[in-house]
PDB file of N, CA and C in Angstrom:
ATOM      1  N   UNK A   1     -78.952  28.029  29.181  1.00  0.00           N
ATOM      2  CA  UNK A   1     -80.306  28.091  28.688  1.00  0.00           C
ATOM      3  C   UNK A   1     -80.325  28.199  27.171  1.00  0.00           C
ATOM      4  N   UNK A   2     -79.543  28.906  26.525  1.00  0.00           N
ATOM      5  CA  UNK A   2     -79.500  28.908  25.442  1.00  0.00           C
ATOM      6  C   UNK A   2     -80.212  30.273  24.535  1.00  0.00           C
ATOM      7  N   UNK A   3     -80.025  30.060  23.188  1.00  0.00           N
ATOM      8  CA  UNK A   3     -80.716  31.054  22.531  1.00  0.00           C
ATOM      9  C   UNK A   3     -82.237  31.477  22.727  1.00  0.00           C
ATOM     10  N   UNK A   4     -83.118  32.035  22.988  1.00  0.00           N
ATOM     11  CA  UNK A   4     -84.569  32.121  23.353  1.00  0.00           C
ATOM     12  C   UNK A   4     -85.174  32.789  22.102  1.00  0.00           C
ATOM     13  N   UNK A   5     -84.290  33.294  21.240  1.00  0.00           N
ATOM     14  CA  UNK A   5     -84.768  34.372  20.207  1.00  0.00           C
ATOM     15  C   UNK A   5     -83.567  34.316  18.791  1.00  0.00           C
ATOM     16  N   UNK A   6     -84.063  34.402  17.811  1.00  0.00           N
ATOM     17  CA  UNK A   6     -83.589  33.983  16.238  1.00  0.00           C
ATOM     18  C   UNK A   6     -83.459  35.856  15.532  1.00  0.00           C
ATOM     19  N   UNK A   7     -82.906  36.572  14.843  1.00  0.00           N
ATOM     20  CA  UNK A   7     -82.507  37.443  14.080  1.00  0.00           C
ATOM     21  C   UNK A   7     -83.329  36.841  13.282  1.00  0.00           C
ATOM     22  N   UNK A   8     -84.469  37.293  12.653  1.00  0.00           N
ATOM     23  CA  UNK A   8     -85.383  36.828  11.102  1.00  0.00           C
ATOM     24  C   UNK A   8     -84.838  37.707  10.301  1.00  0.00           C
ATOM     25  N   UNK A   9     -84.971  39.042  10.549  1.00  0.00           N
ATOM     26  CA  UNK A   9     -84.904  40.482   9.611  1.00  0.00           C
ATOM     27  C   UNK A   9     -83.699  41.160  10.257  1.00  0.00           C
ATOM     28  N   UNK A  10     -83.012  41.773   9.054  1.00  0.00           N
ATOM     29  CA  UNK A  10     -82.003  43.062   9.526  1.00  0.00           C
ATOM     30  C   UNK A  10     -82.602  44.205   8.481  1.00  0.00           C
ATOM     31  N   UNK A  11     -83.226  45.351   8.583  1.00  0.00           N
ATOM     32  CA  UNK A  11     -83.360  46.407   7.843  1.00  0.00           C
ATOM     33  C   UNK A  11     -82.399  47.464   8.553  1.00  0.00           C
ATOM     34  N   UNK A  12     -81.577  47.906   7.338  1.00  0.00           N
ATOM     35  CA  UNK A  12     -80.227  48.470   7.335  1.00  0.00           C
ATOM     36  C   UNK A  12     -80.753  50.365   7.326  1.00  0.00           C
ATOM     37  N   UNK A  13     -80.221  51.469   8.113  1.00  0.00           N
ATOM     38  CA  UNK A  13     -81.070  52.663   7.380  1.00  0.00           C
ATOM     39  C   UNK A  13     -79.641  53.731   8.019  1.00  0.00           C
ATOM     40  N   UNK A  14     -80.163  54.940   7.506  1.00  0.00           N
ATOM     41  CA  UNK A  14     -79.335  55.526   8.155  1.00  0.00           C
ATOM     42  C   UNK A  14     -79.945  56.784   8.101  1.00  0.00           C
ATOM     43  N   UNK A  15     -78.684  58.008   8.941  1.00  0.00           N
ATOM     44  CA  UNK A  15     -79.191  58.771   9.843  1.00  0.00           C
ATOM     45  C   UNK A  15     -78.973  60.112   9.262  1.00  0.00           C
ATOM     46  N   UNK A  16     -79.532  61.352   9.233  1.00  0.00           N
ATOM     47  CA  UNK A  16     -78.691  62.504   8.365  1.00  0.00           C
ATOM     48  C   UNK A  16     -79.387  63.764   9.432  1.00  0.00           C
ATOM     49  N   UNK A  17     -78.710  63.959  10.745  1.00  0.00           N
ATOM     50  CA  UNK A  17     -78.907  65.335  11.588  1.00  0.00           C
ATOM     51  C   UNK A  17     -80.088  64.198  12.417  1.00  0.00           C
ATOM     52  N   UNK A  18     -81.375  65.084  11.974  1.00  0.00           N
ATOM     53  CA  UNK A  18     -82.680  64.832  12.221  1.00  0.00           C
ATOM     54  C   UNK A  18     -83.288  63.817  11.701  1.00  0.00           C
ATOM     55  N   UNK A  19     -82.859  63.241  10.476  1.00  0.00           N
ATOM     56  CA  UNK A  19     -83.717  62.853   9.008  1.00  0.00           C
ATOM     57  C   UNK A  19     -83.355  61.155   9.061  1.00  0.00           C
ATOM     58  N   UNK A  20     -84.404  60.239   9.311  1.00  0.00           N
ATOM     59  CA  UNK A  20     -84.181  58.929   8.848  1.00  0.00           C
ATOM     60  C   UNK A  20     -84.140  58.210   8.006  1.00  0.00           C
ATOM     61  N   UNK A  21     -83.723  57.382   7.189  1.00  0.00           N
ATOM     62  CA  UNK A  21     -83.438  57.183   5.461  1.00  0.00           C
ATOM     63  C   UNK A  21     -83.849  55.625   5.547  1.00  0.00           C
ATOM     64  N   UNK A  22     -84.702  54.623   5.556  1.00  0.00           N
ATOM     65  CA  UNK A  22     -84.890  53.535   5.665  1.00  0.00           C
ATOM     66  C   UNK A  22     -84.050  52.993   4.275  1.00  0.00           C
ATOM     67  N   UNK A  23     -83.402  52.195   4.479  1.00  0.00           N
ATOM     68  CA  UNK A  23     -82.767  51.624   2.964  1.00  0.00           C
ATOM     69  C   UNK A  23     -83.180  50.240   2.453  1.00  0.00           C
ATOM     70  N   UNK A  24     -83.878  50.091   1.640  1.00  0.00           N
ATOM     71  CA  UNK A  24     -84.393  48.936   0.931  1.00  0.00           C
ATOM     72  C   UNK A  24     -83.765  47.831   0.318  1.00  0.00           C
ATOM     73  N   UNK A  25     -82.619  48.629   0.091  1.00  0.00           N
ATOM     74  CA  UNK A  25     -81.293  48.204  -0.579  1.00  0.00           C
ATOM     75  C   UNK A  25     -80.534  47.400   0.265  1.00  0.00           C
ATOM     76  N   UNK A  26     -80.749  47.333   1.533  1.00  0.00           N
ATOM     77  CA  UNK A  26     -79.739  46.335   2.832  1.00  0.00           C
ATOM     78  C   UNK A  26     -80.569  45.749   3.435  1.00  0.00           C
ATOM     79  N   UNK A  27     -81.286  44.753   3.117  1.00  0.00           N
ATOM     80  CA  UNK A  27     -82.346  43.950   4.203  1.00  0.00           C
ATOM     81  C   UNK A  27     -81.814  42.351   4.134  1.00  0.00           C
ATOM     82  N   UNK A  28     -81.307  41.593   5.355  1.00  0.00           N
ATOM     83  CA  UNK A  28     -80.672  40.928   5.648  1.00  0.00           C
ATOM     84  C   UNK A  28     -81.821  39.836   6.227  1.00  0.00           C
ATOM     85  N   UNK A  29     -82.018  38.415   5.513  1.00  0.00           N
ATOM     86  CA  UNK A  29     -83.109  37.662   6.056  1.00  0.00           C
ATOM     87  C   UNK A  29     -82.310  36.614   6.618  1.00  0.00           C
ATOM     88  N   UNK A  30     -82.757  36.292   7.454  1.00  0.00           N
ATOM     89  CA  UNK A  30     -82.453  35.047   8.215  1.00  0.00           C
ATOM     90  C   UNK A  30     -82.967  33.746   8.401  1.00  0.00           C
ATOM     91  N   UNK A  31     -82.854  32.796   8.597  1.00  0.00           N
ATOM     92  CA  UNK A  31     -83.566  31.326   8.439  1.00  0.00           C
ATOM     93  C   UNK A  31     -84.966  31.560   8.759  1.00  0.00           C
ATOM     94  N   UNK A  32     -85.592  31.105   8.284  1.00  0.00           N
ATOM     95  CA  UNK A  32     -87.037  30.345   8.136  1.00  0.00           C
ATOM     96  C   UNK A  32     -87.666  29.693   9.510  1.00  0.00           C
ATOM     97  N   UNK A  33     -88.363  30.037   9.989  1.00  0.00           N
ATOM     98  CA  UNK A  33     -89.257  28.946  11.072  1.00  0.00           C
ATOM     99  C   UNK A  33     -89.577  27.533  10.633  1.00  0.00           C
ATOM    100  N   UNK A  34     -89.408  26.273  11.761  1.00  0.00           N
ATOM    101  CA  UNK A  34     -89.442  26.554  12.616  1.00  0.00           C
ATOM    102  C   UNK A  34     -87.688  26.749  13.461  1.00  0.00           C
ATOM    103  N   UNK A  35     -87.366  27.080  14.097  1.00  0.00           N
ATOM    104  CA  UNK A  35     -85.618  27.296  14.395  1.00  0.00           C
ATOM    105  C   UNK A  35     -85.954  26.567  16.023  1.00  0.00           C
ATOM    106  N   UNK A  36     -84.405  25.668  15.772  1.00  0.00           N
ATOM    107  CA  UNK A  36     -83.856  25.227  17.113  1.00  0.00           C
ATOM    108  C   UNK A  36     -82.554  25.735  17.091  1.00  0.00           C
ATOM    109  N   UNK A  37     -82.129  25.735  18.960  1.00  0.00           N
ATOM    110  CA  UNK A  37     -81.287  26.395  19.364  1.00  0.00           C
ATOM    111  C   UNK A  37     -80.091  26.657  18.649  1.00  0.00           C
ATOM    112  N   UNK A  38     -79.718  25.435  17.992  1.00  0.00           N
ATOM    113  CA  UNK A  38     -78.481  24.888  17.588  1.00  0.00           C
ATOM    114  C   UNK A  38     -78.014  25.957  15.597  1.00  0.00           C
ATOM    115  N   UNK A  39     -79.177  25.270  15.153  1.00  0.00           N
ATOM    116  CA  UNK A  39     -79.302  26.960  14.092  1.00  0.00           C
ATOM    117  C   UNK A  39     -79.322  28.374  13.941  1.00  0.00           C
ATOM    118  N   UNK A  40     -80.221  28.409  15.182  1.00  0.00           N
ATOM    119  CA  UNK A  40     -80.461  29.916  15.397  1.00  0.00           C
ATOM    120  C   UNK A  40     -79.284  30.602  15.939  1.00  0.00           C
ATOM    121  N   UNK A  41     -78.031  29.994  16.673  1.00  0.00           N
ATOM    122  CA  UNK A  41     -77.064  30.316  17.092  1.00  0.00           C
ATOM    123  C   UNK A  41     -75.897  30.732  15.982  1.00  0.00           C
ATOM    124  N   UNK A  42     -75.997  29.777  14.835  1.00  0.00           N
ATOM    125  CA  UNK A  42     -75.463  30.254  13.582  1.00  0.00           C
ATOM    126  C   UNK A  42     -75.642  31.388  13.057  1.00  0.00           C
ATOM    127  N   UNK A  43     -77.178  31.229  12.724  1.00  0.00           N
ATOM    128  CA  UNK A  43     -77.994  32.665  12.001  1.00  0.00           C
ATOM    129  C   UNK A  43     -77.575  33.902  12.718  1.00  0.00           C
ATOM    130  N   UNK A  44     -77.560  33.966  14.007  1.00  0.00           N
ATOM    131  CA  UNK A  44     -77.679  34.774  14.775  1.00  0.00           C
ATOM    132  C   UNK A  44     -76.044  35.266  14.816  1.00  0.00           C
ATOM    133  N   UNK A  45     -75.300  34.751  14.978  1.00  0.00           N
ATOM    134  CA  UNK A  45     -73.708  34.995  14.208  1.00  0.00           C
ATOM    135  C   UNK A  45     -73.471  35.560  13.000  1.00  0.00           C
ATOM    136  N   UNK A  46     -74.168  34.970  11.983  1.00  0.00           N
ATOM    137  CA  UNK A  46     -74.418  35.890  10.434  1.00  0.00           C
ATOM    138  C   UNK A  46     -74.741  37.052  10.708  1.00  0.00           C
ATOM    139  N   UNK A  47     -76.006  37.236  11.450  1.00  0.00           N
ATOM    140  CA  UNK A  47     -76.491  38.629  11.326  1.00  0.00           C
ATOM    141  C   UNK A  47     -75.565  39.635  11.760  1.00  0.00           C
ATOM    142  N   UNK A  48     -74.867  39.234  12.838  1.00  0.00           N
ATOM    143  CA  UNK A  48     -73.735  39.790  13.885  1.00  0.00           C
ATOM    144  C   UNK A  48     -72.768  40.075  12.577  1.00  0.00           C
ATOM    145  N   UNK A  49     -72.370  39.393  12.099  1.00  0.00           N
ATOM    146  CA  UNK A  49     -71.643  39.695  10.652  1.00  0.00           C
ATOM    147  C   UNK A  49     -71.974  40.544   9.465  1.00  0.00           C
ATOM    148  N   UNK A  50     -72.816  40.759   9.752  1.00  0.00           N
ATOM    149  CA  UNK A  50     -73.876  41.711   8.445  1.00  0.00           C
ATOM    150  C   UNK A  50     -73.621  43.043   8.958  1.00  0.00           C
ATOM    151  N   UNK A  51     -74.024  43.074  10.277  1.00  0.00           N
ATOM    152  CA  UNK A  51     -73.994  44.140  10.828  1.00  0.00           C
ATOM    153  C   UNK A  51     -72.629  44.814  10.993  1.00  0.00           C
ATOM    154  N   UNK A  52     -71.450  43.941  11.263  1.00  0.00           N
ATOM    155  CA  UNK A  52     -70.556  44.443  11.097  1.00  0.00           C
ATOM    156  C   UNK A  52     -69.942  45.220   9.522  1.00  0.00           C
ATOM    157  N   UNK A  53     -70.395  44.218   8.673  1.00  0.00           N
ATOM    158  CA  UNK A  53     -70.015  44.531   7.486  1.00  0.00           C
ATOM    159  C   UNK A  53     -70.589  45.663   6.512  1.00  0.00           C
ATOM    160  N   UNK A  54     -71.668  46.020   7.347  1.00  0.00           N
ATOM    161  CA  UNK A  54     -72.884  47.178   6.640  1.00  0.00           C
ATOM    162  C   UNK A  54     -72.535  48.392   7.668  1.00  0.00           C
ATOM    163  N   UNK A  55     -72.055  48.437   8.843  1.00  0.00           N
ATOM    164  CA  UNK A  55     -72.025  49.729   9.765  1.00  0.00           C
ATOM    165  C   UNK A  55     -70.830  50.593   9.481  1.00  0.00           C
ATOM    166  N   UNK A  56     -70.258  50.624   8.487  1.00  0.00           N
ATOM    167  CA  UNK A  56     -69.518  51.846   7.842  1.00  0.00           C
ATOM    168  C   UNK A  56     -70.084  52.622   6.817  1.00  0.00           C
ATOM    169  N   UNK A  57     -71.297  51.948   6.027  1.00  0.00           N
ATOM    170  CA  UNK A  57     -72.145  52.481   5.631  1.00  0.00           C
ATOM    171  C   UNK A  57     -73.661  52.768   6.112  1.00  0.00           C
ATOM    172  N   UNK A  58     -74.359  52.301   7.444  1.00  0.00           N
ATOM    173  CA  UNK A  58     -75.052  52.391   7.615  1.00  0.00           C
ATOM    174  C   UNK A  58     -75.055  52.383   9.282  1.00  0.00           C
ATOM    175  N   UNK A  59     -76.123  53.528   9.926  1.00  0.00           N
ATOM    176  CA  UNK A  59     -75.848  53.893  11.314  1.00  0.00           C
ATOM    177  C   UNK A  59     -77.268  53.407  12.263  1.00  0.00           C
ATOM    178  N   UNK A  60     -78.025  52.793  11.569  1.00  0.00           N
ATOM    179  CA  UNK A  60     -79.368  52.390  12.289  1.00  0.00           C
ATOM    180  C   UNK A  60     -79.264  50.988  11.720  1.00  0.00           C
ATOM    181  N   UNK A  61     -79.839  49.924  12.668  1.00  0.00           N
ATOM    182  CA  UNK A  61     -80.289  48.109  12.235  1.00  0.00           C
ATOM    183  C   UNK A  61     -81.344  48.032  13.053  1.00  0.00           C
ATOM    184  N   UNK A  62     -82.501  47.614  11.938  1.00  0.00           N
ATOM    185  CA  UNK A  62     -83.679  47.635  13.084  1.00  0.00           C
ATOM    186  C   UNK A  62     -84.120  46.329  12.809  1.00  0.00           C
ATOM    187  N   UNK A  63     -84.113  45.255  14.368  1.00  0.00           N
ATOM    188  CA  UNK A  63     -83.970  43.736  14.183  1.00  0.00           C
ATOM    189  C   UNK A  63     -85.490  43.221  14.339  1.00  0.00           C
ATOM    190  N   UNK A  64     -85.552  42.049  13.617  1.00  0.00           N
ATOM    191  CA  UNK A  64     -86.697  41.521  14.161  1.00  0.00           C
ATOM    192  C   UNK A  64     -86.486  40.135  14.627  1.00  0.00           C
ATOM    193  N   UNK A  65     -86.917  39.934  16.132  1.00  0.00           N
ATOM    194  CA  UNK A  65     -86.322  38.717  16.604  1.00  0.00           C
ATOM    195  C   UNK A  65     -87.397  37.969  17.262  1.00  0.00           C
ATOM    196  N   UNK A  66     -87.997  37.398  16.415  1.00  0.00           N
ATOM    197  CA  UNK A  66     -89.275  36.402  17.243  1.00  0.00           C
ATOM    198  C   UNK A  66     -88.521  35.176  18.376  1.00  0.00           C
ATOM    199  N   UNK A  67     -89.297  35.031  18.889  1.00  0.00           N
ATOM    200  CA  UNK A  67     -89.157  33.428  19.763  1.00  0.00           C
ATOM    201  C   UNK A  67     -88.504  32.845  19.116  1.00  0.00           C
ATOM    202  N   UNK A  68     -88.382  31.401  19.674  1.00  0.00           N
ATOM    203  CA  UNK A  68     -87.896  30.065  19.004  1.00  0.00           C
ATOM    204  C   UNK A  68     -88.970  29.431  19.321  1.00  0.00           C
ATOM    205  N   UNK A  69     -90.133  29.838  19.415  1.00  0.00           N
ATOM    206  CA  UNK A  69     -91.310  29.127  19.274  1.00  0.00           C
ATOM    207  C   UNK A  69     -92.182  29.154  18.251  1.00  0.00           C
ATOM    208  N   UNK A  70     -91.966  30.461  17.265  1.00  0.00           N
ATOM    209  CA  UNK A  70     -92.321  31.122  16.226  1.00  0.00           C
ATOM    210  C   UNK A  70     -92.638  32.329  16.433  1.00  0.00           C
ATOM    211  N   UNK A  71     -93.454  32.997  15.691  1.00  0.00           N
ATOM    212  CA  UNK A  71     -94.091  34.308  15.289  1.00  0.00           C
ATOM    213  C   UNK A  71     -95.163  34.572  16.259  1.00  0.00           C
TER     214      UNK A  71
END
């Protein structure tokens, strides 16, 4: 079936006990609408990569993943 959903946004934040720290400083954008399968499968690999590369410094990723139909 394929991809159904695209990574647009990665906002990067992290965590201290209780206390949430949104970080402004790590926001990870992803391709542009409109997305077919074949791109979004890329993008969606990047982000997977971001995330890896930001989670020694950062313990929350809060995604935003519209359709592949749009917004």
């Amino acid at each position: 079936m394929g991809v159904l959903r695209w990574i647009s946004i990665i906002d990067a934040a992290t965590t201290r006990g209780r206390l949430f720290e949104a970080r402004v400083d790590c926001i990870w954008d992803g391709i542009d609408p409109p997305v077919d399968v074949q791109p979004s499968e890329k993008n969606n690999l990047a982000a997977i990569q971001f995330i890896r590369a930001e989670r020694a410094r950062h313990d929350v990723f809060i995604l935003t993943a519209p359709r592949l139909s749009g917004w």
